[in-house]
N, C-alpha and C. Protein backbone atom coordinates (compact mmCIF):
# COMPACT_ATOMS: atom_id res chain seq x y z
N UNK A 1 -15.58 10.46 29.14
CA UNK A 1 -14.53 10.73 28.18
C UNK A 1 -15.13 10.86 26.78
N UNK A 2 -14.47 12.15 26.32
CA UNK A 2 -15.47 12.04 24.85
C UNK A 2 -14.86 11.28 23.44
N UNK A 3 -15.16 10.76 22.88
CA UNK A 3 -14.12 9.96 21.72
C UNK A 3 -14.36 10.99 20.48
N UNK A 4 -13.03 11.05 19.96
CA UNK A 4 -12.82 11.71 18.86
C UNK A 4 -13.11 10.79 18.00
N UNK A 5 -13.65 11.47 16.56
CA UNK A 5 -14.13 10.76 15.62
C UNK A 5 -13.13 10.01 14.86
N UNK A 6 -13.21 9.04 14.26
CA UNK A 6 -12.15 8.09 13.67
C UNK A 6 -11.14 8.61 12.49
N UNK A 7 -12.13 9.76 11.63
CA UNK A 7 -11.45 10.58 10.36
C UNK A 7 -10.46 11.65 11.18
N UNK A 8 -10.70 11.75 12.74
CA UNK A 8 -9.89 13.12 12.96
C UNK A 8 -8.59 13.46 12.41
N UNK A 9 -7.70 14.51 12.45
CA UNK A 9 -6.31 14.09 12.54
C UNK A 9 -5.89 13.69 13.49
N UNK A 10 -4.38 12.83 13.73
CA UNK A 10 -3.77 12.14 13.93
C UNK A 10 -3.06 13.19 15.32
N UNK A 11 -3.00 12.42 16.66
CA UNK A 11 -2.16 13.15 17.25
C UNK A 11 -0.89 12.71 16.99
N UNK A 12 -0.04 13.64 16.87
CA UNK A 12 1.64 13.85 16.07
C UNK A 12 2.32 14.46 17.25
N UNK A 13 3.71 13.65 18.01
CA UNK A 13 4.45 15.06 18.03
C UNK A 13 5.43 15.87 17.70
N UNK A 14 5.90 16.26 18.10
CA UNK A 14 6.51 17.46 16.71
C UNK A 14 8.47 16.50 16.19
N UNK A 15 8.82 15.69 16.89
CA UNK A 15 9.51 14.63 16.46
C UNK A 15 9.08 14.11 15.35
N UNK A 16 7.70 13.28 15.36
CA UNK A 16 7.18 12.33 14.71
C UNK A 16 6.72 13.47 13.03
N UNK A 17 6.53 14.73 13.15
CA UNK A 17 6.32 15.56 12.57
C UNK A 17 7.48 15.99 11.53
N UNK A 18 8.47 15.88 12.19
CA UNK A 18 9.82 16.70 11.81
C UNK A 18 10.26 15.37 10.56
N UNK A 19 10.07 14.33 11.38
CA UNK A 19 10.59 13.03 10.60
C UNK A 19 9.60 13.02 9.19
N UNK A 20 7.89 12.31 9.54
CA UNK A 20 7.42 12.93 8.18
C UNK A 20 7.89 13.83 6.96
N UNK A 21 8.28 15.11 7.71
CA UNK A 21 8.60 16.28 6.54
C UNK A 21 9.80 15.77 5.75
N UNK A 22 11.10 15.57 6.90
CA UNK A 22 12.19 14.68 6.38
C UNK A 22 12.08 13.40 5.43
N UNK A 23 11.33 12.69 5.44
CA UNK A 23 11.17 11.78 4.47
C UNK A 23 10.42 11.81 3.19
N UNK A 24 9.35 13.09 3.36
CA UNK A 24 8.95 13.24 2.00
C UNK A 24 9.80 14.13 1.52
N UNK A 25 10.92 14.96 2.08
CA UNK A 25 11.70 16.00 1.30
C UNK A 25 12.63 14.77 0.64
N UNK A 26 13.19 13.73 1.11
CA UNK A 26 13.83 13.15 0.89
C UNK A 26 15.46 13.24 1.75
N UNK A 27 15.37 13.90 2.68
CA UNK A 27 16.98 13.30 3.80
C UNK A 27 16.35 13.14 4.92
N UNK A 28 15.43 12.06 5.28
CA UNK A 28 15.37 11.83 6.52
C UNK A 28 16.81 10.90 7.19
N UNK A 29 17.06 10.95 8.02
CA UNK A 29 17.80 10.15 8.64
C UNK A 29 16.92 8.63 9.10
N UNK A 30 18.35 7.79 9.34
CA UNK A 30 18.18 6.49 9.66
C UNK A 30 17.06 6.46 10.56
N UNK A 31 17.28 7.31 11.89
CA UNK A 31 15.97 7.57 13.30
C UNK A 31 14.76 7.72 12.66
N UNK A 32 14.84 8.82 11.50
CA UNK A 32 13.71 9.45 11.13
C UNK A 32 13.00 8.95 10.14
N UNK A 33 13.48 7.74 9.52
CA UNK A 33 12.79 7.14 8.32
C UNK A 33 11.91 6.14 9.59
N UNK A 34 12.36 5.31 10.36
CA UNK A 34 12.19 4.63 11.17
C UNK A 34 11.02 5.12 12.25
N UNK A 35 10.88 6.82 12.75
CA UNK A 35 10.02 7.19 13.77
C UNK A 35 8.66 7.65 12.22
N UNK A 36 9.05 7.65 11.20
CA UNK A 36 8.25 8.23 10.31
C UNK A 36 7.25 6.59 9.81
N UNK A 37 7.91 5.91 9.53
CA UNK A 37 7.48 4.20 9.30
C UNK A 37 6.34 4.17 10.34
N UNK A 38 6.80 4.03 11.44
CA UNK A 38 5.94 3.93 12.87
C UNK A 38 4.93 4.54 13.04
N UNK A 39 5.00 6.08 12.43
CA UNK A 39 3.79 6.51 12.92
C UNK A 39 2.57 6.34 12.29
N UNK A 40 3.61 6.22 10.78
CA UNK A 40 2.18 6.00 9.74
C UNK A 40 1.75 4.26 10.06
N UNK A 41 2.23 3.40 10.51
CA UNK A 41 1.63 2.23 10.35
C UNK A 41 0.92 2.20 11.98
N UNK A 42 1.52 2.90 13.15
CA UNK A 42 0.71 2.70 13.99
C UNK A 42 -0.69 3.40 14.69
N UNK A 43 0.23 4.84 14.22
CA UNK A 43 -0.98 5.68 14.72
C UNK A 43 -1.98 6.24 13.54
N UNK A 44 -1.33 6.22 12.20
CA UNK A 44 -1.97 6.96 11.28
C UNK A 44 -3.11 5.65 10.88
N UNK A 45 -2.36 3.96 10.84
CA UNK A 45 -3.03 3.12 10.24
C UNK A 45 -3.89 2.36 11.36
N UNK A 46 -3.43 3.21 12.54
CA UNK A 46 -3.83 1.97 13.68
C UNK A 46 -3.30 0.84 13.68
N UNK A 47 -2.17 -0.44 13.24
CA UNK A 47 -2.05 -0.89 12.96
C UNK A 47 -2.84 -2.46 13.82
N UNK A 48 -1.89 -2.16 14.88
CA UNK A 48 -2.18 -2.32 15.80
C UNK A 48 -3.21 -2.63 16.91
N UNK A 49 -4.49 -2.02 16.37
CA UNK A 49 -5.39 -1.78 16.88
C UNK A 49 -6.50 -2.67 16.55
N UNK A 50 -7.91 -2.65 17.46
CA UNK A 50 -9.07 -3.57 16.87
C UNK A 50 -10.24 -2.57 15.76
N UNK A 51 -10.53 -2.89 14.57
CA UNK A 51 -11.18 -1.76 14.38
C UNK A 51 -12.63 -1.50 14.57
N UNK A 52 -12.98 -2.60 15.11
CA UNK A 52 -14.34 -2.79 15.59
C UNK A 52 -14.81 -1.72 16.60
N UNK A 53 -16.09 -0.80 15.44
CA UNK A 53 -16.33 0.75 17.16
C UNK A 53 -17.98 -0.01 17.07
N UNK A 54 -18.37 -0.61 18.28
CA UNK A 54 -19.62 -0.99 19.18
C UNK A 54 -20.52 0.05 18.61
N UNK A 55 -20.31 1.41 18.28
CA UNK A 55 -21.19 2.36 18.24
C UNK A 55 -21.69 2.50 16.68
N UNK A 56 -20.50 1.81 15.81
CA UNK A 56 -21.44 2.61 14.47
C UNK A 56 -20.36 1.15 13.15
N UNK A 57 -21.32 0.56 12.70
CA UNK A 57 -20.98 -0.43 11.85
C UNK A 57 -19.59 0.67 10.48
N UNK A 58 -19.99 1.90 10.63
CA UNK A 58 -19.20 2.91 9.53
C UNK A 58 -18.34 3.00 9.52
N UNK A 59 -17.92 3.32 10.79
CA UNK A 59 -16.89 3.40 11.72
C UNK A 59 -15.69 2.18 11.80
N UNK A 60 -16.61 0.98 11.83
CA UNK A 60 -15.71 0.57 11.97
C UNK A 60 -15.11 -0.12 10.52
N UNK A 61 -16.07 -0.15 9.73
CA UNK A 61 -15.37 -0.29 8.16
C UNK A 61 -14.58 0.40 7.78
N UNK A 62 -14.81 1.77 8.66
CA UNK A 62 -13.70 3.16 8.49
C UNK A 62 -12.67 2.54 8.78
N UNK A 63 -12.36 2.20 9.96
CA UNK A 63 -10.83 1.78 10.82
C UNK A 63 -10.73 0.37 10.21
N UNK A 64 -11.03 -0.19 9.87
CA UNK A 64 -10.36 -1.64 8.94
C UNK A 64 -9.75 -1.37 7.49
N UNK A 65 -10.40 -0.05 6.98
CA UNK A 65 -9.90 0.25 5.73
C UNK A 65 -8.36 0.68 5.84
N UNK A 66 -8.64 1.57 6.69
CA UNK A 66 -7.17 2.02 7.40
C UNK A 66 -6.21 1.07 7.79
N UNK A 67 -6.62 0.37 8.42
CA UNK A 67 -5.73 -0.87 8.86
C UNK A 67 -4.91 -1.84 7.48
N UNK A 68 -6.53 -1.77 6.85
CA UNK A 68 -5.95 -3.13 5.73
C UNK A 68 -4.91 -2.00 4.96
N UNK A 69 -4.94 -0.54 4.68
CA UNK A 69 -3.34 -0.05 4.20
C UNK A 69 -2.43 -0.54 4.75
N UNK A 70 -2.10 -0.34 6.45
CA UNK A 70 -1.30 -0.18 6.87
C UNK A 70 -0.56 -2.20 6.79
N UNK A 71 -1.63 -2.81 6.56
CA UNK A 71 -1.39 -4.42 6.32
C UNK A 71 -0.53 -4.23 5.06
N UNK A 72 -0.96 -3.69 4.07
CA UNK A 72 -0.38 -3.90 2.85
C UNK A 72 0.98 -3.35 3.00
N UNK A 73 1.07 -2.32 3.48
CA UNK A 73 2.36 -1.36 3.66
C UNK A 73 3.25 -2.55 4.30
N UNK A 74 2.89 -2.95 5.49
CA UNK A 74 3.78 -4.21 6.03
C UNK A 74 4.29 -5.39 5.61
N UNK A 75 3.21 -5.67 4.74
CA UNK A 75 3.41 -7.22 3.93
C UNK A 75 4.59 -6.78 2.51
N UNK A 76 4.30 -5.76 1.92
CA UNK A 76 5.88 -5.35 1.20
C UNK A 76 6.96 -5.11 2.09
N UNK A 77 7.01 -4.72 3.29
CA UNK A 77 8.39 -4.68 3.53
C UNK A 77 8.58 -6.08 4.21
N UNK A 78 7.78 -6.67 4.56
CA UNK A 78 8.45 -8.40 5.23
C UNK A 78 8.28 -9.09 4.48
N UNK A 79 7.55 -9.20 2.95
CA UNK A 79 7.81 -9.82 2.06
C UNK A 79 9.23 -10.06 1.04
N UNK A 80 9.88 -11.11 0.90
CA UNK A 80 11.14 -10.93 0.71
C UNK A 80 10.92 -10.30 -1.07
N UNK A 81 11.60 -9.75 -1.76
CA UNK A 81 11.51 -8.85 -2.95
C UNK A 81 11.58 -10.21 -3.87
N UNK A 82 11.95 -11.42 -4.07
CA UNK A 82 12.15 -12.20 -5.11
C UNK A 82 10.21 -12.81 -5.28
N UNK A 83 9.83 -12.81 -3.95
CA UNK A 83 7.68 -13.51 -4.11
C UNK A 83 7.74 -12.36 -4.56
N UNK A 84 7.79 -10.91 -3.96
CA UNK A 84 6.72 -9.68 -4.63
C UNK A 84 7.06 -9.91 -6.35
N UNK A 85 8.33 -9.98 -6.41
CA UNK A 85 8.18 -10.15 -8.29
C UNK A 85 7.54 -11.05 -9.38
N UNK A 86 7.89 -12.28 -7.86
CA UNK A 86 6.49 -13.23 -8.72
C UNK A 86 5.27 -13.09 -8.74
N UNK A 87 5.00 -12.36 -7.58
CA UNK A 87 3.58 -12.19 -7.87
C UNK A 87 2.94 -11.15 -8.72
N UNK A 88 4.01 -9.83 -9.02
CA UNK A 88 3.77 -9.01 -9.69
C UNK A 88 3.97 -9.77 -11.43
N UNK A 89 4.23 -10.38 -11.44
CA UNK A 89 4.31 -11.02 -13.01
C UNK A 89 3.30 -12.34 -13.56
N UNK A 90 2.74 -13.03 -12.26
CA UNK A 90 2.09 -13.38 -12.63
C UNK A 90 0.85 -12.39 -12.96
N UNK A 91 0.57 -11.52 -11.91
CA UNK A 91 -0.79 -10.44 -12.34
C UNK A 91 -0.74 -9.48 -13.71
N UNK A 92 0.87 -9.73 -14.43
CA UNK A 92 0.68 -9.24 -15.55
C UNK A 92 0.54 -10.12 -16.44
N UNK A 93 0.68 -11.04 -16.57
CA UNK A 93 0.17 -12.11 -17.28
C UNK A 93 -1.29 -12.57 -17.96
């Protein structure tokens, strides 16, 4: 089996596609904000995933970088909005 490289693009399908476009135009629907969330944190960020590749130390700093977005992306939305403000005010401080 041959492995695609870690930078490739993303396999999408044309659902997961349609939703993307919808949410950066700005009317995605309820489904589509939701299949659009998903793809970027699972398949685009791996989220999910280990990023450790056996084959190349690059690689896998590659796929942890990715990941640690898709961490951050998560930790604002399960972070309740009253900590993110504290913490955003203490760092302006």
């Amino acid at each position: 089996m041959t492995k695609t490289p870690a930078w490739d693009a993303f396999p999408a399908t044309k659902a997961e596609i349609m939703a993307l476009k919808a949410l950066a135009a700005g009317n995605a629907n309820v489904h589509q904000q939701k299949r659009a969330l998903s793809f970027i944190l699972h398949t685009a960020c791996r989220l999910n995933s280990v990023s450790f590749d056996p084959t190349s130390e690059r690689i896998s700093a590659f796929n942890d970088g990715r990941r640690w977005v898709g961490m951050q992306v998560q930790h604002l939305i399960n972070t309740p909005i009253d900590k993110l403000s504290a913490q955003s005010t203490k760092k302006e401080q």
